[in-house]
C-alpha atoms as a PDB file:
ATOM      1  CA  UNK A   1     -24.838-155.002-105.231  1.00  0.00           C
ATOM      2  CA  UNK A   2     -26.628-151.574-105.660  1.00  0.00           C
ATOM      3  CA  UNK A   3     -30.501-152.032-105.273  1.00  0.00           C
ATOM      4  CA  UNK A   4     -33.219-149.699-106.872  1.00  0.00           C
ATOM      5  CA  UNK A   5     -34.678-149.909-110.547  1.00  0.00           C
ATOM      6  CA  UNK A   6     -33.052-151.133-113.267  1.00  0.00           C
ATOM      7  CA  UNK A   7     -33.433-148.933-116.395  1.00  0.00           C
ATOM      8  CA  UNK A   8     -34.171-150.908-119.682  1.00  0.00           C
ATOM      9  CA  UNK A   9     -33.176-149.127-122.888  1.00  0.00           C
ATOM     10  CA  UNK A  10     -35.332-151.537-125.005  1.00  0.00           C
ATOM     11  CA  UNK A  11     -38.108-153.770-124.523  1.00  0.00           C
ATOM     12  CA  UNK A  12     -39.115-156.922-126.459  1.00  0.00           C
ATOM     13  CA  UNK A  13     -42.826-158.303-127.858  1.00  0.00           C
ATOM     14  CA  UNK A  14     -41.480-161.587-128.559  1.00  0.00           C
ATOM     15  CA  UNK A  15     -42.939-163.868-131.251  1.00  0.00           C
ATOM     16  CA  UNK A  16     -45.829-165.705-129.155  1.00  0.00           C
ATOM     17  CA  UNK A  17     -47.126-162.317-127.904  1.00  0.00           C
ATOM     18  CA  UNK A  18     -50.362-160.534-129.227  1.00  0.00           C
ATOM     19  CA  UNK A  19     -51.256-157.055-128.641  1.00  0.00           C
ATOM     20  CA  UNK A  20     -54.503-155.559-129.288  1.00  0.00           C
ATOM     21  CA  UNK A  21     -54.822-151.957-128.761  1.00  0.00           C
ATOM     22  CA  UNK A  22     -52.348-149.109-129.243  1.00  0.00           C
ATOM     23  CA  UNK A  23     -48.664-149.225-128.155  1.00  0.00           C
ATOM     24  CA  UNK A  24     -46.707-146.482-126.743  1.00  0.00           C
ATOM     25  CA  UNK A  25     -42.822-146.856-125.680  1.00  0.00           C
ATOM     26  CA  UNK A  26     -40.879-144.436-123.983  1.00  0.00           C
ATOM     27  CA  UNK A  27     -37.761-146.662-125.399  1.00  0.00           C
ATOM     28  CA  UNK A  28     -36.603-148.883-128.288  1.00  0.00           C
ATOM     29  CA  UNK A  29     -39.079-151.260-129.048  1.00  0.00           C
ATOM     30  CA  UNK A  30     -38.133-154.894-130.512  1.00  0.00           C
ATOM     31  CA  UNK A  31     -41.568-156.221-132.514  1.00  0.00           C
ATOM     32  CA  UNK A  32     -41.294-159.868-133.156  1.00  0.00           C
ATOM     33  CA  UNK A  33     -45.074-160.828-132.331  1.00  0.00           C
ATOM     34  CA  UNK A  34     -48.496-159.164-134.125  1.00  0.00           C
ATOM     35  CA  UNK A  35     -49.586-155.377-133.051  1.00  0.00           C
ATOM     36  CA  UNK A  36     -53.417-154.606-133.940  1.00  0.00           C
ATOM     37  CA  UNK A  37     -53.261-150.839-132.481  1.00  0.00           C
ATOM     38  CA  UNK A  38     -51.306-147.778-133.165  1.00  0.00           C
ATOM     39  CA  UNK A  39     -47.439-147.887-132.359  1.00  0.00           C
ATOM     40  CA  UNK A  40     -45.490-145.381-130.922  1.00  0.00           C
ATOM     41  CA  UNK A  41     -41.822-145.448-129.349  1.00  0.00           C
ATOM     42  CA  UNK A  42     -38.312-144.189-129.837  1.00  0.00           C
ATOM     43  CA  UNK A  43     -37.043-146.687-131.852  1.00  0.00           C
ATOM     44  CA  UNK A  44     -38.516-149.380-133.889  1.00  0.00           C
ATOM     45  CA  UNK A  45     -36.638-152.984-135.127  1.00  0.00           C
ATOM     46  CA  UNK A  46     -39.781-155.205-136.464  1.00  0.00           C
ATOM     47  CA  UNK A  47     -39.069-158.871-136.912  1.00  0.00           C
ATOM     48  CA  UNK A  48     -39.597-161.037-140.269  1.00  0.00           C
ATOM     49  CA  UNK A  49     -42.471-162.747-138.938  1.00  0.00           C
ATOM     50  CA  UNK A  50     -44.061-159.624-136.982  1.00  0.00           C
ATOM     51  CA  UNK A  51     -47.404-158.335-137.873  1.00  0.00           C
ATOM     52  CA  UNK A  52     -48.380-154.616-137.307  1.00  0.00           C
ATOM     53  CA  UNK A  53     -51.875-153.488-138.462  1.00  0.00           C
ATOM     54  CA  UNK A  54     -52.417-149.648-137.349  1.00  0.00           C
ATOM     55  CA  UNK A  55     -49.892-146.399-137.851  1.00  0.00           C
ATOM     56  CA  UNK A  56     -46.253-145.915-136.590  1.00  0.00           C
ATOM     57  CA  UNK A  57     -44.607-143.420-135.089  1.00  0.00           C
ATOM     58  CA  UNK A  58     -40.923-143.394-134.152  1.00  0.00           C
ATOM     59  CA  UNK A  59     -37.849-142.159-134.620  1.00  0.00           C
ATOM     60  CA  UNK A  60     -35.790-144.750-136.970  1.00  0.00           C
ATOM     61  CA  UNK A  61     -37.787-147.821-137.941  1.00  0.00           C
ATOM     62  CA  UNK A  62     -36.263-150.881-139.434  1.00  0.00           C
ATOM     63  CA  UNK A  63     -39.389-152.731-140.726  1.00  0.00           C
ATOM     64  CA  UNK A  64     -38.567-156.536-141.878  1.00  0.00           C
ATOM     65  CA  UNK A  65     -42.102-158.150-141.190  1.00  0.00           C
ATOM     66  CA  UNK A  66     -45.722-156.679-142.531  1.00  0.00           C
ATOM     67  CA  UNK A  67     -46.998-153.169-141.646  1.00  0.00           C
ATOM     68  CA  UNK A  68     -49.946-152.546-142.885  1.00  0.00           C
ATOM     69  CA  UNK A  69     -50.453-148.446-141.989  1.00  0.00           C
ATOM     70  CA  UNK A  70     -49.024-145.425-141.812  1.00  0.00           C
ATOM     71  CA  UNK A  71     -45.909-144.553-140.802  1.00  0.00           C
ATOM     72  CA  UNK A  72     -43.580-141.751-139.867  1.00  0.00           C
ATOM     73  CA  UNK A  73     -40.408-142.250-139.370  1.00  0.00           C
ATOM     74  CA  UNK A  74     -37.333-139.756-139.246  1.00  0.00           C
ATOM     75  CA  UNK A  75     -34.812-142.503-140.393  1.00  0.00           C
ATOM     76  CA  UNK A  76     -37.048-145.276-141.694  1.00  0.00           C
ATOM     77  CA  UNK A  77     -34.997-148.725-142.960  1.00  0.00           C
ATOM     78  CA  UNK A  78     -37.111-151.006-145.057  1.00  0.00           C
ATOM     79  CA  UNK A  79     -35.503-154.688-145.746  1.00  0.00           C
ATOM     80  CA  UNK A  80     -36.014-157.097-148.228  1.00  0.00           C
ATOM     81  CA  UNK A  81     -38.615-159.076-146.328  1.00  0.00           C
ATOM     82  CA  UNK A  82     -40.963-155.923-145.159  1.00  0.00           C
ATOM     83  CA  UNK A  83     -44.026-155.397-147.049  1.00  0.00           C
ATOM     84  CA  UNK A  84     -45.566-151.891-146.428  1.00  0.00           C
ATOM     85  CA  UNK A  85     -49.366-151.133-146.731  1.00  0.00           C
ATOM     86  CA  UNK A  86     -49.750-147.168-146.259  1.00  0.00           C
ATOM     87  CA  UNK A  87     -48.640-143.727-146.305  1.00  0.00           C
ATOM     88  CA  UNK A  88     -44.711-143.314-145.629  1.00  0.00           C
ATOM     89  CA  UNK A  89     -43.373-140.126-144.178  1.00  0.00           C
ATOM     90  CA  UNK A  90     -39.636-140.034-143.856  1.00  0.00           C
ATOM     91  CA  UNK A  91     -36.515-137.829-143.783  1.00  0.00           C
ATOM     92  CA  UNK A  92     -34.040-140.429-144.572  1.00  0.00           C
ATOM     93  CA  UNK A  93     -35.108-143.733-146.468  1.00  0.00           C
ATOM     94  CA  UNK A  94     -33.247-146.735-147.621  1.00  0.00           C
ATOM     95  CA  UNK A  95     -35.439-149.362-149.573  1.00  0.00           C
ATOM     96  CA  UNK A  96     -33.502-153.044-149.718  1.00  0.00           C
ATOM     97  CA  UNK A  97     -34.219-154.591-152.758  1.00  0.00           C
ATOM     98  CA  UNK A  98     -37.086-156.854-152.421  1.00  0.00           C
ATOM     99  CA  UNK A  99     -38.623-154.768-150.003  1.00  0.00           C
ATOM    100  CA  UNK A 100     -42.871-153.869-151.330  1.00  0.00           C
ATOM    101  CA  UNK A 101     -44.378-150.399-150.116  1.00  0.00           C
ATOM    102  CA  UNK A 102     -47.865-149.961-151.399  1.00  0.00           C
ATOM    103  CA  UNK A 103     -48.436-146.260-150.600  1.00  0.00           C
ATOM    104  CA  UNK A 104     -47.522-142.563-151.191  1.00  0.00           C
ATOM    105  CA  UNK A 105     -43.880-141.488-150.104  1.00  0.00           C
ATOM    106  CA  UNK A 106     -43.795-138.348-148.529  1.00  0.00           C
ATOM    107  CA  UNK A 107     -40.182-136.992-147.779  1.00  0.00           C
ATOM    108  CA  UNK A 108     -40.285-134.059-144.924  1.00  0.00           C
ATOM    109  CA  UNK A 109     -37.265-131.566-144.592  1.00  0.00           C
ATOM    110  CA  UNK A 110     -35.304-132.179-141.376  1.00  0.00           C
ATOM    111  CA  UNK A 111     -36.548-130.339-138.989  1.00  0.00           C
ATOM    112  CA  UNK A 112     -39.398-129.691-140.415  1.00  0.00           C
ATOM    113  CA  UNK A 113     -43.214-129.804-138.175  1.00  0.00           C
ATOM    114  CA  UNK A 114     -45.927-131.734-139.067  1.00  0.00           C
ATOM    115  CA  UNK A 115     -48.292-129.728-141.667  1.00  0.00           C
ATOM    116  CA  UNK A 116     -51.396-128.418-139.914  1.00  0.00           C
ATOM    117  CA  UNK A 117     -54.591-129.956-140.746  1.00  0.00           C
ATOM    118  CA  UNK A 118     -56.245-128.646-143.646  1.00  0.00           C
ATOM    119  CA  UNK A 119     -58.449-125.632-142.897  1.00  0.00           C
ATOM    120  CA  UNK A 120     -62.746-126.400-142.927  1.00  0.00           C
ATOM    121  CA  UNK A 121     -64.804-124.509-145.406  1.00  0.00           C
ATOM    122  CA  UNK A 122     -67.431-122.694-143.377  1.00  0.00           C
ATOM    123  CA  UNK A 123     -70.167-121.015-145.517  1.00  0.00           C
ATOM    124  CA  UNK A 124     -71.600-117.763-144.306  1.00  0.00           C
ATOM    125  CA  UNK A 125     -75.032-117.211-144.482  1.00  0.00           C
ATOM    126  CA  UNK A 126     -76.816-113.661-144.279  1.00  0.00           C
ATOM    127  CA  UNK A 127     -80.041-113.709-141.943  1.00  0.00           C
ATOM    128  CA  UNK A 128     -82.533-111.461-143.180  1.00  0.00           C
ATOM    129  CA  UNK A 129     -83.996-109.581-140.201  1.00  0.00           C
END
């Protein structure tokens, strides 16, 4: 048997675990237990009974439980049982029916960057001397 580490694709919050504070993943992340923080990985698959209260980042998302915030998502699934509180960014969405998203839709063109913050008004003022 070959020793050394073992590298996960995916890891699990399983229903009886609580995070507070953000969440970054490297991998696919598996949310079946409550989030209160910001949430970003590769891939997201959120259980029924999963609670996430901040944004999310990733690259597909297949929400099923409550989000409520923001998310991005390039492929973003939402089923029947997901209820969405927030902004949605998306290339590609599919909407089950049944499935609630209370927030403004925002599709972005693939391949397309983030818009840049909008620009601050700076007033200029002439100094008498």
């Amino acid at each position: 048997m070959a020793t050394g580490a073992r590298h996960t694709t995916f890891s699990i919050l399983g229903s009886d675990v609580v995070v507070t504070g953000n969440v970054s993943a490297s991998v696919d992340l598996h949310v079946d237990g409550k989030i209160e923080g910001d949430l970003k990985c590769a891939n997201l698959v959120q259980g029924e009974a999963s609670e996430i209260k901040g944004s999310v980042v990733a690259e597909t998302a297949k929400i099923a439980g409550l989000l409520d915030g923001a998310i991005e998502a390039k492929t973003l699934i939402v089923h029947a049982t997901a209820r969405i509180t927030g902004d949605v960014i998306y290339e590609n969405i599919t909407i089950e029916n049944g499935g609630k998203v209370e927030g403004k839709l925002s599709h972005r063109r693939h391949g397309a960057a983030k818009a840049p913050p909008p620009l601050e008004v700076v007033e200029n003022k002439a100094v008498g001397i």
